[in-house]
C-alpha atoms as a PDB file:
ATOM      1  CA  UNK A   1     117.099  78.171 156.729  1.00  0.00           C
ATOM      2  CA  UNK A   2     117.444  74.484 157.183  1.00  0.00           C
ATOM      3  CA  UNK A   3     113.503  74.061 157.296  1.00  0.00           C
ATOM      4  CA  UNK A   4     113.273  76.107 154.126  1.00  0.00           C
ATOM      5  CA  UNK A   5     115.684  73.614 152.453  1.00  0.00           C
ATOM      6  CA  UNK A   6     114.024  71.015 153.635  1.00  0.00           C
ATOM      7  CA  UNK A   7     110.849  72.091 152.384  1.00  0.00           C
ATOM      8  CA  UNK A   8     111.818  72.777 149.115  1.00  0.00           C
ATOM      9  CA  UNK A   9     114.147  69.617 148.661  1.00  0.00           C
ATOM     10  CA  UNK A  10     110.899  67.588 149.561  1.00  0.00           C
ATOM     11  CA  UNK A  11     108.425  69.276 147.474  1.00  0.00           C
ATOM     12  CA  UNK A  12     110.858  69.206 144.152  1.00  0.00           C
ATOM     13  CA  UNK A  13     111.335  65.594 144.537  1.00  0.00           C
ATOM     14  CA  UNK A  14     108.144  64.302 145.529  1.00  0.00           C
ATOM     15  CA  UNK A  15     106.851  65.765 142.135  1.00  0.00           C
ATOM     16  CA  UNK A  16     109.765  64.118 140.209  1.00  0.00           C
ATOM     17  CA  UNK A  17     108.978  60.748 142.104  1.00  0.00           C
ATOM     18  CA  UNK A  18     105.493  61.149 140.742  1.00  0.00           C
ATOM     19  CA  UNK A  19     106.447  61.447 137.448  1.00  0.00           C
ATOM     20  CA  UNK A  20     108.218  58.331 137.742  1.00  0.00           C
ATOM     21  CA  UNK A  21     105.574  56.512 139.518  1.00  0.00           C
ATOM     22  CA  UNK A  22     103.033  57.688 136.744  1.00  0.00           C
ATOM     23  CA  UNK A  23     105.550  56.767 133.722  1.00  0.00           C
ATOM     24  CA  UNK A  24     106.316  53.332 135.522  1.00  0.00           C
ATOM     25  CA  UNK A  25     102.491  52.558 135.759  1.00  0.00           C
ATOM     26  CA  UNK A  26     102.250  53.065 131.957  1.00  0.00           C
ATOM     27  CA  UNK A  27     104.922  50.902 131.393  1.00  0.00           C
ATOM     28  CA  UNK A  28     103.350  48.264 133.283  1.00  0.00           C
ATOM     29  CA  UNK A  29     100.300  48.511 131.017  1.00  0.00           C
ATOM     30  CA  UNK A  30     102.008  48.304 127.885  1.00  0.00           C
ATOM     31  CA  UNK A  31     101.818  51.989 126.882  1.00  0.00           C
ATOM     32  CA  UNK A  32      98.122  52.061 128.153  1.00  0.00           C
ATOM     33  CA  UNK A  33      97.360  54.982 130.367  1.00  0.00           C
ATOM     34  CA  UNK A  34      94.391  54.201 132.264  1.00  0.00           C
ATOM     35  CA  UNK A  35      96.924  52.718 135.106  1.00  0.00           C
ATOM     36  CA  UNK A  36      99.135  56.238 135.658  1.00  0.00           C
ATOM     37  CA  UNK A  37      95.088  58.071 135.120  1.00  0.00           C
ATOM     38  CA  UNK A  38      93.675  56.295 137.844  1.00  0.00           C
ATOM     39  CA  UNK A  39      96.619  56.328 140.161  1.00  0.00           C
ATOM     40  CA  UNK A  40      96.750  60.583 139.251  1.00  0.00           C
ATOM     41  CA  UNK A  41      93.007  60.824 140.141  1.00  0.00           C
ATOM     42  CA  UNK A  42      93.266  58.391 143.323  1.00  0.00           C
ATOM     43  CA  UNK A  43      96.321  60.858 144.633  1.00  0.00           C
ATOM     44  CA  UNK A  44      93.982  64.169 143.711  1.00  0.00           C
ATOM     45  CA  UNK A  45      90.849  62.889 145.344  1.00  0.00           C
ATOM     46  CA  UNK A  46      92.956  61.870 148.234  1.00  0.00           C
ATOM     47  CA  UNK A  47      94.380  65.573 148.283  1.00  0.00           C
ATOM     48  CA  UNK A  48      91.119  66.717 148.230  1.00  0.00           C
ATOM     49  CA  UNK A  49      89.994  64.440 150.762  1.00  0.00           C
ATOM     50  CA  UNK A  50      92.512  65.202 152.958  1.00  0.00           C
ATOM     51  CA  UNK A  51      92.863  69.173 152.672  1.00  0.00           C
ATOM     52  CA  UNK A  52      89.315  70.024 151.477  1.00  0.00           C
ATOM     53  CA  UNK A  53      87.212  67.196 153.560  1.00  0.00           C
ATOM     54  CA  UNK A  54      89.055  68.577 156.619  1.00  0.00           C
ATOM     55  CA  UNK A  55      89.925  64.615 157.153  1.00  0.00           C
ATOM     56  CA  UNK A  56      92.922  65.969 159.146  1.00  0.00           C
ATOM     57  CA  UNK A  57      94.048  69.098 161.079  1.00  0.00           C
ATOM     58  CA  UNK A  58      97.147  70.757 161.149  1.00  0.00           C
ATOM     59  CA  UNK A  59      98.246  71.431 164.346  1.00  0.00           C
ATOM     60  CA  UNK A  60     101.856  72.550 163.571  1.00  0.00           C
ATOM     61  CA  UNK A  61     103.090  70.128 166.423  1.00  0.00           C
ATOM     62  CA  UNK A  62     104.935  68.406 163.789  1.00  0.00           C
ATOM     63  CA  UNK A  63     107.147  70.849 161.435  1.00  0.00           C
ATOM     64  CA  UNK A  64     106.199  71.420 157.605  1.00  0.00           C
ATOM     65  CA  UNK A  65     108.944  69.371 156.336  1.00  0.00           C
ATOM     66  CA  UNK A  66     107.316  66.159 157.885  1.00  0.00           C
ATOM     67  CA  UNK A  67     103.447  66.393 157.137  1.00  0.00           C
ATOM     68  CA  UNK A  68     103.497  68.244 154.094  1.00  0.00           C
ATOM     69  CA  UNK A  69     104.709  71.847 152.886  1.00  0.00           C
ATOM     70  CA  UNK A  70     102.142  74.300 152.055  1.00  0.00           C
ATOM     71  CA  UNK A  71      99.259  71.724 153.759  1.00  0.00           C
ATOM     72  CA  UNK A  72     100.171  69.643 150.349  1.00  0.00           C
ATOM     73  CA  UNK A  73     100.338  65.999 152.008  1.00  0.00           C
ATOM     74  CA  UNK A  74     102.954  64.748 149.537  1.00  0.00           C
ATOM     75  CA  UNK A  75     105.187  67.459 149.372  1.00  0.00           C
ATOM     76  CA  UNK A  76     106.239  66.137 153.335  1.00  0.00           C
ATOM     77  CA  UNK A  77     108.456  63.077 154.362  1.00  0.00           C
ATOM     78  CA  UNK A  78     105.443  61.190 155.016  1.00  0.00           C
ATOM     79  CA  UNK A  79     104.023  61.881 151.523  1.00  0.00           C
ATOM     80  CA  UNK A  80     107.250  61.273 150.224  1.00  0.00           C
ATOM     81  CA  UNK A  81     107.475  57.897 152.325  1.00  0.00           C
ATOM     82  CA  UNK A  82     104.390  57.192 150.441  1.00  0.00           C
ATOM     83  CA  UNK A  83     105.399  57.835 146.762  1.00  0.00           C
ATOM     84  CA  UNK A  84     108.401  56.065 147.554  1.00  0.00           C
ATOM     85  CA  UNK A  85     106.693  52.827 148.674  1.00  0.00           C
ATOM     86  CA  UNK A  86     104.266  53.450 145.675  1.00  0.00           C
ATOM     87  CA  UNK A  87     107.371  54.025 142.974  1.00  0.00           C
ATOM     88  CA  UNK A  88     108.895  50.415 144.642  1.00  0.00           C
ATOM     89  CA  UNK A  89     105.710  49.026 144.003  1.00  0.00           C
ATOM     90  CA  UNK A  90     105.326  50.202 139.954  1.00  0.00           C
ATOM     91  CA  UNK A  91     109.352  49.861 139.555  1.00  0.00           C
ATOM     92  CA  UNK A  92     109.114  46.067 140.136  1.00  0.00           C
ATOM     93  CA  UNK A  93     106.129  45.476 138.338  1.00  0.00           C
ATOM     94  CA  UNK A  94     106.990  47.914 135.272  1.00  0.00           C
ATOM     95  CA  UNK A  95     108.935  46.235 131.788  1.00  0.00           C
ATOM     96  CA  UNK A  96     110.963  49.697 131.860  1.00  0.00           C
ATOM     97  CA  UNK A  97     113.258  49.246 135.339  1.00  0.00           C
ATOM     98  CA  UNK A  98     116.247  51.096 133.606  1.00  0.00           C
ATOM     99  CA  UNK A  99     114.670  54.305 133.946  1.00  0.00           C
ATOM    100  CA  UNK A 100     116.127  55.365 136.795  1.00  0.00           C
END
């Protein structure tokens, strides 16, 4: 029960961290969005690379919760490690810090 928490907990928030991340990057670039489009494609391709492009096996060694639920890299605590780095990142940088 404590796994499936976990899992869900992770997943829900790593999607509301990239929303964040992706409205901080438009910030950034005064309203532009080519900054929160190329970060969204660099994160897909990476997905793809990653799941599709067999970069990495899952051995299960590890539990869901940490490398990703549902072999979704960011919806883990290292994915969510990641986006959080990545929101510091476009927090600092953005004109819109009161978002949060």
């Amino acid at each position: 029960a404590a796994t499936m928490i976990a899992s869900l907990f992770l997943s829900r928030n790593s999607s509301r961290l990239l929303g964040l991340i992706l409205v901080w990057a438009k910030q950034r670039s005064q309203g532009r969005l080519g900054l929160s489009i190329g970060l969204h494609g660099g994160l897909v391709w990476g997905y793809y690379l990653i799941n599709v492009g067999n970069l990495i096996t899952y051995t299960g060694i590890a539990p869901d919760w940490v490398t990703g639920v549902g072999k979704n890299p960011l919806a883990g605590l290292v994915g969510l490690g990641f986006l959080g780095i990545t929101a510091g990142i476009m927090r600092k940088r953005s004109s819109f810090k009161d978002l949060v």
